[in-house]
Protein backbone atom coordinates (compact mmCIF):
# COMPACT_ATOMS: atom_id res chain seq x y z
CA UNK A 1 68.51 132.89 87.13
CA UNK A 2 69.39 136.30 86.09
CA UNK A 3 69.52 134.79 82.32
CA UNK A 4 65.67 133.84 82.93
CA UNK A 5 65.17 137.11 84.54
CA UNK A 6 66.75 139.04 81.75
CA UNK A 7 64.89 137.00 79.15
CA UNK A 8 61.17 137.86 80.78
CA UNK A 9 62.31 141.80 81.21
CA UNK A 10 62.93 141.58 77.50
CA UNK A 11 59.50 139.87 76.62
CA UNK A 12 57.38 142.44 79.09
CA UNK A 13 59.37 145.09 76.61
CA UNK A 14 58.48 143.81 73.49
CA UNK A 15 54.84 142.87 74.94
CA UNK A 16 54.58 146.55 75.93
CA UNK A 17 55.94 147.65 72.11
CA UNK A 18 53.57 145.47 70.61
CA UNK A 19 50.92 147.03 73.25
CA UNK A 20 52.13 150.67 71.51
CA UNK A 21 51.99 149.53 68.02
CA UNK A 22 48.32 148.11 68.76
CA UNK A 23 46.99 151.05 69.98
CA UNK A 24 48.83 154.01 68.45
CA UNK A 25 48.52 152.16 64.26
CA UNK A 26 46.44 149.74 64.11
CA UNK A 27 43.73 150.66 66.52
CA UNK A 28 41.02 151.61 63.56
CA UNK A 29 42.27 148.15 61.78
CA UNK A 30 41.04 144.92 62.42
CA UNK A 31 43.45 143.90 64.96
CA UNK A 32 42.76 146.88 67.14
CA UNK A 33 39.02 146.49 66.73
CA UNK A 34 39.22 142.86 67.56
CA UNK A 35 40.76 143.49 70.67
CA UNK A 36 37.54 145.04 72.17
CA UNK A 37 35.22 144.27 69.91
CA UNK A 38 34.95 147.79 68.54
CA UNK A 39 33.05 148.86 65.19
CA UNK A 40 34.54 151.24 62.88
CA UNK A 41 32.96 154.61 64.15
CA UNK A 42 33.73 153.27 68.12
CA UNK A 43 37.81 153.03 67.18
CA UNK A 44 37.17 155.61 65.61
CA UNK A 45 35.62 157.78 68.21
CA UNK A 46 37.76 155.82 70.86
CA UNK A 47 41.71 156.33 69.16
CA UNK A 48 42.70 159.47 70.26
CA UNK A 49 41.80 157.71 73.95
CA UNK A 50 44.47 154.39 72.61
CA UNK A 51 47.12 155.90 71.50
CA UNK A 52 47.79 158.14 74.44
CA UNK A 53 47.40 154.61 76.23
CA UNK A 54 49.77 153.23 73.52
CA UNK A 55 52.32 156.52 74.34
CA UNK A 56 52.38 155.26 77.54
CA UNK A 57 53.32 151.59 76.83
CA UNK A 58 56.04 152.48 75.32
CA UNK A 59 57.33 154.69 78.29
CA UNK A 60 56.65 151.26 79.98
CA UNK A 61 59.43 149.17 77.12
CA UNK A 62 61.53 151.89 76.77
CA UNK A 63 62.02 151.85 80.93
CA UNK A 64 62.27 148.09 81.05
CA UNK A 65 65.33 148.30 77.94
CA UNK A 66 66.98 151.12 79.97
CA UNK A 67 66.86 148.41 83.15
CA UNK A 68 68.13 145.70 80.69
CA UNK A 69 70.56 147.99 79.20
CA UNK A 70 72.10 149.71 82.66
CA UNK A 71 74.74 148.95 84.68
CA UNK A 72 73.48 147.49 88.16
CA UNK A 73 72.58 148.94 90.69
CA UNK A 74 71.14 150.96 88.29
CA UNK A 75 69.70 148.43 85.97
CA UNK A 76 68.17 146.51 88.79
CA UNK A 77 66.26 148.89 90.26
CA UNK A 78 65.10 150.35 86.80
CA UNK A 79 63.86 147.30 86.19
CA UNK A 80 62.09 146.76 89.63
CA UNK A 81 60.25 149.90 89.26
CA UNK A 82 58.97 149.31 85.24
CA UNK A 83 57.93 146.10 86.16
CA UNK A 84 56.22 147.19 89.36
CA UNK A 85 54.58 150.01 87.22
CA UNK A 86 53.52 147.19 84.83
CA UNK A 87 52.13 145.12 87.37
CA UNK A 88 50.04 148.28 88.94
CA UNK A 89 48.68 149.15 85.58
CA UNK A 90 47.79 145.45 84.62
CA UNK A 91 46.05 145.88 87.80
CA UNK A 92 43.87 149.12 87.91
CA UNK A 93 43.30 147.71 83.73
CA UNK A 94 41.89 144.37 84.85
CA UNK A 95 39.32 145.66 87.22
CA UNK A 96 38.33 149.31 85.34
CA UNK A 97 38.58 147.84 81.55
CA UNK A 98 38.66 144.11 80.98
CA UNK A 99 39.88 140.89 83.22
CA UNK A 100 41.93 139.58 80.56
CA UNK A 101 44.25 142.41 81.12
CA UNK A 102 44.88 140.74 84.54
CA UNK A 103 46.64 138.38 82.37
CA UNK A 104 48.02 139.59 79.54
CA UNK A 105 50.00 142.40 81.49
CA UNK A 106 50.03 141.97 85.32
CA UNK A 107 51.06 138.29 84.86
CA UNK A 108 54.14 138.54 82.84
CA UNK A 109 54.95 141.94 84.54
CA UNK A 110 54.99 139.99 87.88
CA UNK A 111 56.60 136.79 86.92
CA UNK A 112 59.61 138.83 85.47
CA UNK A 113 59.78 141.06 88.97
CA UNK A 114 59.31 137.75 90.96
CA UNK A 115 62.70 136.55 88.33
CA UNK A 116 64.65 140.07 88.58
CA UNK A 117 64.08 139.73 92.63
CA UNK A 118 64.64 136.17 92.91
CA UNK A 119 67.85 136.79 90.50
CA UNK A 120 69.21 139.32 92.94
């Protein structure tokens, strides 16, 4: 279990760089339009706003590769409170922003918790 475990910590990271990437350079391209839709002069007006988001998505990987990378108890309880901070922002995302957040963060976030715990 803790292989599955470390394996889903290690997606939520790379979800969470690909989050940063998203937001903090390629927000005014296509694929950072297309995630909400936005016109040019909207990402435009609206990327400042995404790339502190994106800033803070990476805080997110960088935590959940310091809980991969420590030494338990460490590690474990690194990794208990990224994910839980995943799962909170997934969250607060899903209801203020857009439902599909509910499952494009929240979900994985709380599946690899419910693995970390369940690995324990």
């Amino acid at each position: 279990m803790e292989i599955v475990a470390n394996v889903l910590v290690g997606l939520v990271a790379v979800l969470h760089m690909y989050i940063l990437v998203l937001e903090m350079f390629l927000w005014q391209r296509k694929p950072g339009r297309g995630l909400h839709g936005f016109d040019p002069e909207t990402a435009r007006a609206t990327a400042p706003l995404a790339a502190n988001q994106g800033l803070y998505n990476g805080f997110l990987a960088a935590g959940l590769v310091w809980g991969l990378l420590a030494a338990d108890p460490t590690g474990f309880r690194v990794q208990v409170f990224f994910l839980s901070c995943v799962v909170v922002a997934g969250v607060f995302g899903a209801t203020t922003a857009n439902r599909r957040i509910l499952f494009a963060q929240a979900l994985p976030g709380a599946l690899a918790l419910a693995a970390v715990l369940a690995a324990r």
